[in-house]
N, C-alpha and C. Protein backbone atom coordinates (compact mmCIF):
# COMPACT_ATOMS: atom_id res chain seq x y z
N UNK A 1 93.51 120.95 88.94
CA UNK A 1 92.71 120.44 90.02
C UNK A 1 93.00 121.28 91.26
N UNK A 2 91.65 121.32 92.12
CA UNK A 2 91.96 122.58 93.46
C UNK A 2 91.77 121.08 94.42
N UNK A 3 92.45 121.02 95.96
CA UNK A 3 91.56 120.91 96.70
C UNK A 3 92.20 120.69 98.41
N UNK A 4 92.62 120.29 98.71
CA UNK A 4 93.39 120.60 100.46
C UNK A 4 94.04 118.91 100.46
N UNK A 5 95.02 119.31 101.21
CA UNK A 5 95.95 118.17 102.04
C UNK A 5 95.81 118.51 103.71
N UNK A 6 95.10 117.88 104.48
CA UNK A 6 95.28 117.69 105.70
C UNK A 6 96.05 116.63 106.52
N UNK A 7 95.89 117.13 107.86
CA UNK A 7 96.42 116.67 108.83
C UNK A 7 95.67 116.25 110.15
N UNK A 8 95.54 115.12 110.81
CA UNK A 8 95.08 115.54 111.76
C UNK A 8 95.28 113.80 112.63
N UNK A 9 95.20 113.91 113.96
CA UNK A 9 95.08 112.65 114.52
C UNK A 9 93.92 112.24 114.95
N UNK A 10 93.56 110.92 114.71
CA UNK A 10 92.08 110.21 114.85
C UNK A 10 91.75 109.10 116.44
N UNK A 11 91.02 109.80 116.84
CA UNK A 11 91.21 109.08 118.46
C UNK A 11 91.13 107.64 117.86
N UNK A 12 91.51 106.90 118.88
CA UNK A 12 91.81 105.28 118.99
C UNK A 12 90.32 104.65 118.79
N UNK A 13 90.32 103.59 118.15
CA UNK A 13 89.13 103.25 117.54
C UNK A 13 88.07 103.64 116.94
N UNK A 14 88.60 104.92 116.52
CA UNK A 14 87.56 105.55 115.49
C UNK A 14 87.44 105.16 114.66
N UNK A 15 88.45 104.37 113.72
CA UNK A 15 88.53 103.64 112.26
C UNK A 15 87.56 102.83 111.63
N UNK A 16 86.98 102.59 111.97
CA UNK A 16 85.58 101.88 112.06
C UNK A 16 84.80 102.50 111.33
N UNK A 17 84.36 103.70 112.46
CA UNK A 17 83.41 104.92 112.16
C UNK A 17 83.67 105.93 110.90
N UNK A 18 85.05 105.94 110.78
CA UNK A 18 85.18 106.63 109.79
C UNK A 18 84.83 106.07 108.61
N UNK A 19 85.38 104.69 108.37
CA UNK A 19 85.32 103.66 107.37
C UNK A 19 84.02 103.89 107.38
N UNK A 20 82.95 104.17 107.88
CA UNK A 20 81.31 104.22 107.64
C UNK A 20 81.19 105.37 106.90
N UNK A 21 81.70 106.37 108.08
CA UNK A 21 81.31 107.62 107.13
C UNK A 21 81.86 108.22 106.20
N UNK A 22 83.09 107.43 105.43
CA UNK A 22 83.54 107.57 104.27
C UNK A 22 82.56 106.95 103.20
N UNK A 23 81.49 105.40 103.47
CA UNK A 23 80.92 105.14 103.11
C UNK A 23 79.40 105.65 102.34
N UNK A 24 79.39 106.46 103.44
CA UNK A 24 77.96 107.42 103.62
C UNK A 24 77.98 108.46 102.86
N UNK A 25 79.85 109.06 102.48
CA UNK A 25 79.71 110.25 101.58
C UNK A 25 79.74 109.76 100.42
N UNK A 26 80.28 108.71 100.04
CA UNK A 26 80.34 108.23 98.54
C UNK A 26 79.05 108.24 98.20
N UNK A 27 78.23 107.60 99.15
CA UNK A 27 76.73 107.53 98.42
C UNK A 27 75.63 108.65 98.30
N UNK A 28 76.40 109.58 99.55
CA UNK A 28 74.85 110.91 99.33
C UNK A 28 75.74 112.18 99.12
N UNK A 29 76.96 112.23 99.69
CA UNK A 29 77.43 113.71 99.03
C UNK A 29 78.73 113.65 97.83
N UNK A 30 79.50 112.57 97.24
CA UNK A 30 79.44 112.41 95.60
C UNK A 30 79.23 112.77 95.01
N UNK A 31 77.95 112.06 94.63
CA UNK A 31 77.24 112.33 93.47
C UNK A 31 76.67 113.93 92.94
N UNK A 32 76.41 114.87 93.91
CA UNK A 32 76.21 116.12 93.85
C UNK A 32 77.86 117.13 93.54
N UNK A 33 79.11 116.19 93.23
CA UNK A 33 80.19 116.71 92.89
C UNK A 33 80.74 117.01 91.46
N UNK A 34 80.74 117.96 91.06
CA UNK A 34 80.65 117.87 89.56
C UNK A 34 82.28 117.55 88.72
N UNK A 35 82.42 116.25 88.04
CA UNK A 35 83.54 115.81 87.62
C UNK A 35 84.54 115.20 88.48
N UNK A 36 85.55 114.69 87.97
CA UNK A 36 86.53 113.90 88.84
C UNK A 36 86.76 114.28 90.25
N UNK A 37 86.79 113.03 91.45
CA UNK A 37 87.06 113.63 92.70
C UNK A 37 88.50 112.67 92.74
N UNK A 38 89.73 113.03 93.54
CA UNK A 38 90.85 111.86 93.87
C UNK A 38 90.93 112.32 95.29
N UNK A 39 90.72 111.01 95.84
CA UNK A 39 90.72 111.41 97.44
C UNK A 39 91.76 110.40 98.05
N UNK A 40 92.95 110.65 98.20
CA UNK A 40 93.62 109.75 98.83
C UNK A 40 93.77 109.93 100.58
N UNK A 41 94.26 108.68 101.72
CA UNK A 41 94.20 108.78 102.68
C UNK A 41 95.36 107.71 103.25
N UNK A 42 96.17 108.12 103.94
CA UNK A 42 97.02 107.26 104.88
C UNK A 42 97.83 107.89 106.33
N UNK A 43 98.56 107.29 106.64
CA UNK A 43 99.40 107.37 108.01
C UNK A 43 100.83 108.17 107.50
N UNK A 44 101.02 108.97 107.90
CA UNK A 44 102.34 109.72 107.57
C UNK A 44 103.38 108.75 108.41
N UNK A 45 104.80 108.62 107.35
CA UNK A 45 105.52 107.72 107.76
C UNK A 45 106.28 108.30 108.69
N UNK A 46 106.18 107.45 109.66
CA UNK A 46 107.01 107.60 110.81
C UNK A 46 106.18 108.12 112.49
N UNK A 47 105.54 108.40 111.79
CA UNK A 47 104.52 109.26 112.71
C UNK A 47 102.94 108.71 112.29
N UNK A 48 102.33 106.99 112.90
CA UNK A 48 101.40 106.65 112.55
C UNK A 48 100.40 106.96 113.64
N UNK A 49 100.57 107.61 114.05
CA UNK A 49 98.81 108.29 114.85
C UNK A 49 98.40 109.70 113.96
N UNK A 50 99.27 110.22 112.74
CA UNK A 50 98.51 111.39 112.24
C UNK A 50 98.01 110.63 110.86
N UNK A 51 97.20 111.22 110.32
CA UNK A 51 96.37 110.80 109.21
C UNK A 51 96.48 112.06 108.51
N UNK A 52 96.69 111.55 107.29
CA UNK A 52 96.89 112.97 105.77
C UNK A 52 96.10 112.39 104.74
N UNK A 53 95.13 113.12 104.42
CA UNK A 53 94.02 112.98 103.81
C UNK A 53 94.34 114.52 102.30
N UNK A 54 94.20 114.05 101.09
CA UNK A 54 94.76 114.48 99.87
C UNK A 54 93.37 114.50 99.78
N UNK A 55 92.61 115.58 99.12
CA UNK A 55 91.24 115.15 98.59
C UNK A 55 91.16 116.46 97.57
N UNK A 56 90.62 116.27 96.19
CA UNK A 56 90.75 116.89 95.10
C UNK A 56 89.81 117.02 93.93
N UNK A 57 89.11 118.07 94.15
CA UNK A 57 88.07 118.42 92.75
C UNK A 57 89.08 118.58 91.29
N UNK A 58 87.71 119.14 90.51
CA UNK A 58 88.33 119.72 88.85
C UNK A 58 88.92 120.51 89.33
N UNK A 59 88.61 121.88 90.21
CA UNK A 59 88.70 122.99 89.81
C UNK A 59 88.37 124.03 91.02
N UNK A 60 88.84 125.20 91.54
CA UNK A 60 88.97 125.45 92.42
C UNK A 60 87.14 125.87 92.97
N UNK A 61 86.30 126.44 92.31
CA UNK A 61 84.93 126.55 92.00
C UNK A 61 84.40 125.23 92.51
N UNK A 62 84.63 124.08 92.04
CA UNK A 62 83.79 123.04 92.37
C UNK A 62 84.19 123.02 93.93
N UNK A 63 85.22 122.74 94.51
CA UNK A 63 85.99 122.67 95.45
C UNK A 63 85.16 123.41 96.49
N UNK A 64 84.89 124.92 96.22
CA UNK A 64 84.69 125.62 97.00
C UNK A 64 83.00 125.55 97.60
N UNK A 65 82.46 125.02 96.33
CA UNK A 65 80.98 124.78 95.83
C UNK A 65 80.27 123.76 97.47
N UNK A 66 81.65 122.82 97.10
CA UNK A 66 81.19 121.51 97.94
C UNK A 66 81.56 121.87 99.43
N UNK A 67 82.80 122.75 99.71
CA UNK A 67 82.64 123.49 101.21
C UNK A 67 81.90 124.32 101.93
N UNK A 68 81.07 124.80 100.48
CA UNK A 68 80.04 125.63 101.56
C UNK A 68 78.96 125.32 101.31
N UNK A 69 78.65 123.98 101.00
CA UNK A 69 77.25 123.60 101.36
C UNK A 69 76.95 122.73 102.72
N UNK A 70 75.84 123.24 102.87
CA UNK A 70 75.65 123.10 104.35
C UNK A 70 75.51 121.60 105.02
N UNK A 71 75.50 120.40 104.02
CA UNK A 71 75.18 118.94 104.14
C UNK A 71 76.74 118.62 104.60
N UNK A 72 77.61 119.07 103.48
CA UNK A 72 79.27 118.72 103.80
C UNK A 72 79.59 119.37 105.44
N UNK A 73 78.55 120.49 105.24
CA UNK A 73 79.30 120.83 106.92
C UNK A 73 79.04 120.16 108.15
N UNK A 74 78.08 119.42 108.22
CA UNK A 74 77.13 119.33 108.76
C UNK A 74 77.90 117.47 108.66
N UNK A 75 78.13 116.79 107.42
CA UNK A 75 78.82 115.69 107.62
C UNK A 75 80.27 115.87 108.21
N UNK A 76 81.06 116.84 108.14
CA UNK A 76 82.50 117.28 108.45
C UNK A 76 82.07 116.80 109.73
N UNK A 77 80.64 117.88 110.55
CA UNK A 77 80.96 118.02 112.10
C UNK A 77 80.96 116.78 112.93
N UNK A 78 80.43 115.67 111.90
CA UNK A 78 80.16 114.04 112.74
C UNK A 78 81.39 113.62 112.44
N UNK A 79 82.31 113.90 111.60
CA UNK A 79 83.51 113.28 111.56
C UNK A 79 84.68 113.79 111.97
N UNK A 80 84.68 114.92 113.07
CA UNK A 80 85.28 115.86 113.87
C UNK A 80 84.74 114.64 115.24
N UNK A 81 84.10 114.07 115.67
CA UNK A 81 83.71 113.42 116.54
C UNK A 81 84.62 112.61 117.08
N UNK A 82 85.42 112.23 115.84
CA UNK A 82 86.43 111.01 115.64
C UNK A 82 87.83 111.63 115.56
N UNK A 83 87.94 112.84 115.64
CA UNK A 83 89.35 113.50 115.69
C UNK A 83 90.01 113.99 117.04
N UNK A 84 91.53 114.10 116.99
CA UNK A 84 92.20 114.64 118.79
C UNK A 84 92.29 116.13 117.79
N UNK A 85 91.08 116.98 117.93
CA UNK A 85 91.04 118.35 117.42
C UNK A 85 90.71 118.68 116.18
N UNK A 86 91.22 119.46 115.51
CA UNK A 86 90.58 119.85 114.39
C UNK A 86 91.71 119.87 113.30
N UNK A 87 91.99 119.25 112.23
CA UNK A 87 92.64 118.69 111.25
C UNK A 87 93.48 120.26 111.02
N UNK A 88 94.62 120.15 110.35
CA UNK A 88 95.52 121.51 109.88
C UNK A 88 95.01 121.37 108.02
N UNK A 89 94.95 122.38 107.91
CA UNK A 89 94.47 122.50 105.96
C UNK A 89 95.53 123.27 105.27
N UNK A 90 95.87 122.85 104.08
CA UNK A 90 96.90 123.28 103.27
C UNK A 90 96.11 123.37 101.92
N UNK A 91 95.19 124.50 101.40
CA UNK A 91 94.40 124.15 100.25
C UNK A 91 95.77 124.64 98.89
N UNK A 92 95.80 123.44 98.04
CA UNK A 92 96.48 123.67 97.21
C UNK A 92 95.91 123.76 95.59
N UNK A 93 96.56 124.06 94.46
CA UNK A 93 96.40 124.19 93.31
C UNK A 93 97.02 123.56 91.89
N UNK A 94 96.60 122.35 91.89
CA UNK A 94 97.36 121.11 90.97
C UNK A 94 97.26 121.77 89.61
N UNK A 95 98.69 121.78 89.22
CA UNK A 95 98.58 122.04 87.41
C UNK A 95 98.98 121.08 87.03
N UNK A 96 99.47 120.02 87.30
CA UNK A 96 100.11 118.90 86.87
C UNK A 96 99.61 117.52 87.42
N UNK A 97 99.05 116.51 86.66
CA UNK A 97 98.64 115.53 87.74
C UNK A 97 99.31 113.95 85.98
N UNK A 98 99.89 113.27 86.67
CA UNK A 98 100.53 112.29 85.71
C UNK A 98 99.77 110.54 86.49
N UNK A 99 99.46 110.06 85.51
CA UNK A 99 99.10 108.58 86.47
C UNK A 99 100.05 107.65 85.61
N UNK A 100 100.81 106.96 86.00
CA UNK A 100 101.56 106.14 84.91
C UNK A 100 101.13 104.97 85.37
């Protein structure tokens, strides 16, 4: 599995909005994702004003597929609205993934 671990802090009462537009991608940019997505999201401990967002295709191809289409960019830039700047990216490369 390919896909980035970010970072970033979310102005004060954005949570809402995001919770929407997390909503909005499940339903229109999803489905155009080909095979398993795992998108996890929480508060880094100790430090709860940053948000780390895990989000993960098959494969580094699909991954890349869905960053450069112009709908994802274009949804990114409304959800940059809701950020103190612009998130830090760590794109990584899963060979191992276990669910027990």
């Amino acid at each position: 599995m390919f896909g980035t671990i970010s970072r970033v802090k979310v102005k004060s009462g954005s949570e809402s909005a995001l919770d929407a537009l997390d909503k909005e991608w499940m339903e229109t940019m999803r489905p155009k994702i080909a095979g398993p997505v795992y998108w996890f999201r929480g508060t880094q401990d100790g430090h709860p004003e940053t948000t780390v967002t895990i989000f993960l295709c098959q494969d580094k191809k699909t991954y890349f597929d869905l960053a450069d289409d112009p709908a994802q960019d274009a949804f990114f830039k409304r959800m940059l609205e809701h950020f103190e700047g612009e998130p830090s990216w760590e794109d990584v490369q899963f060979d191992v993934l276990i669910q027990d």
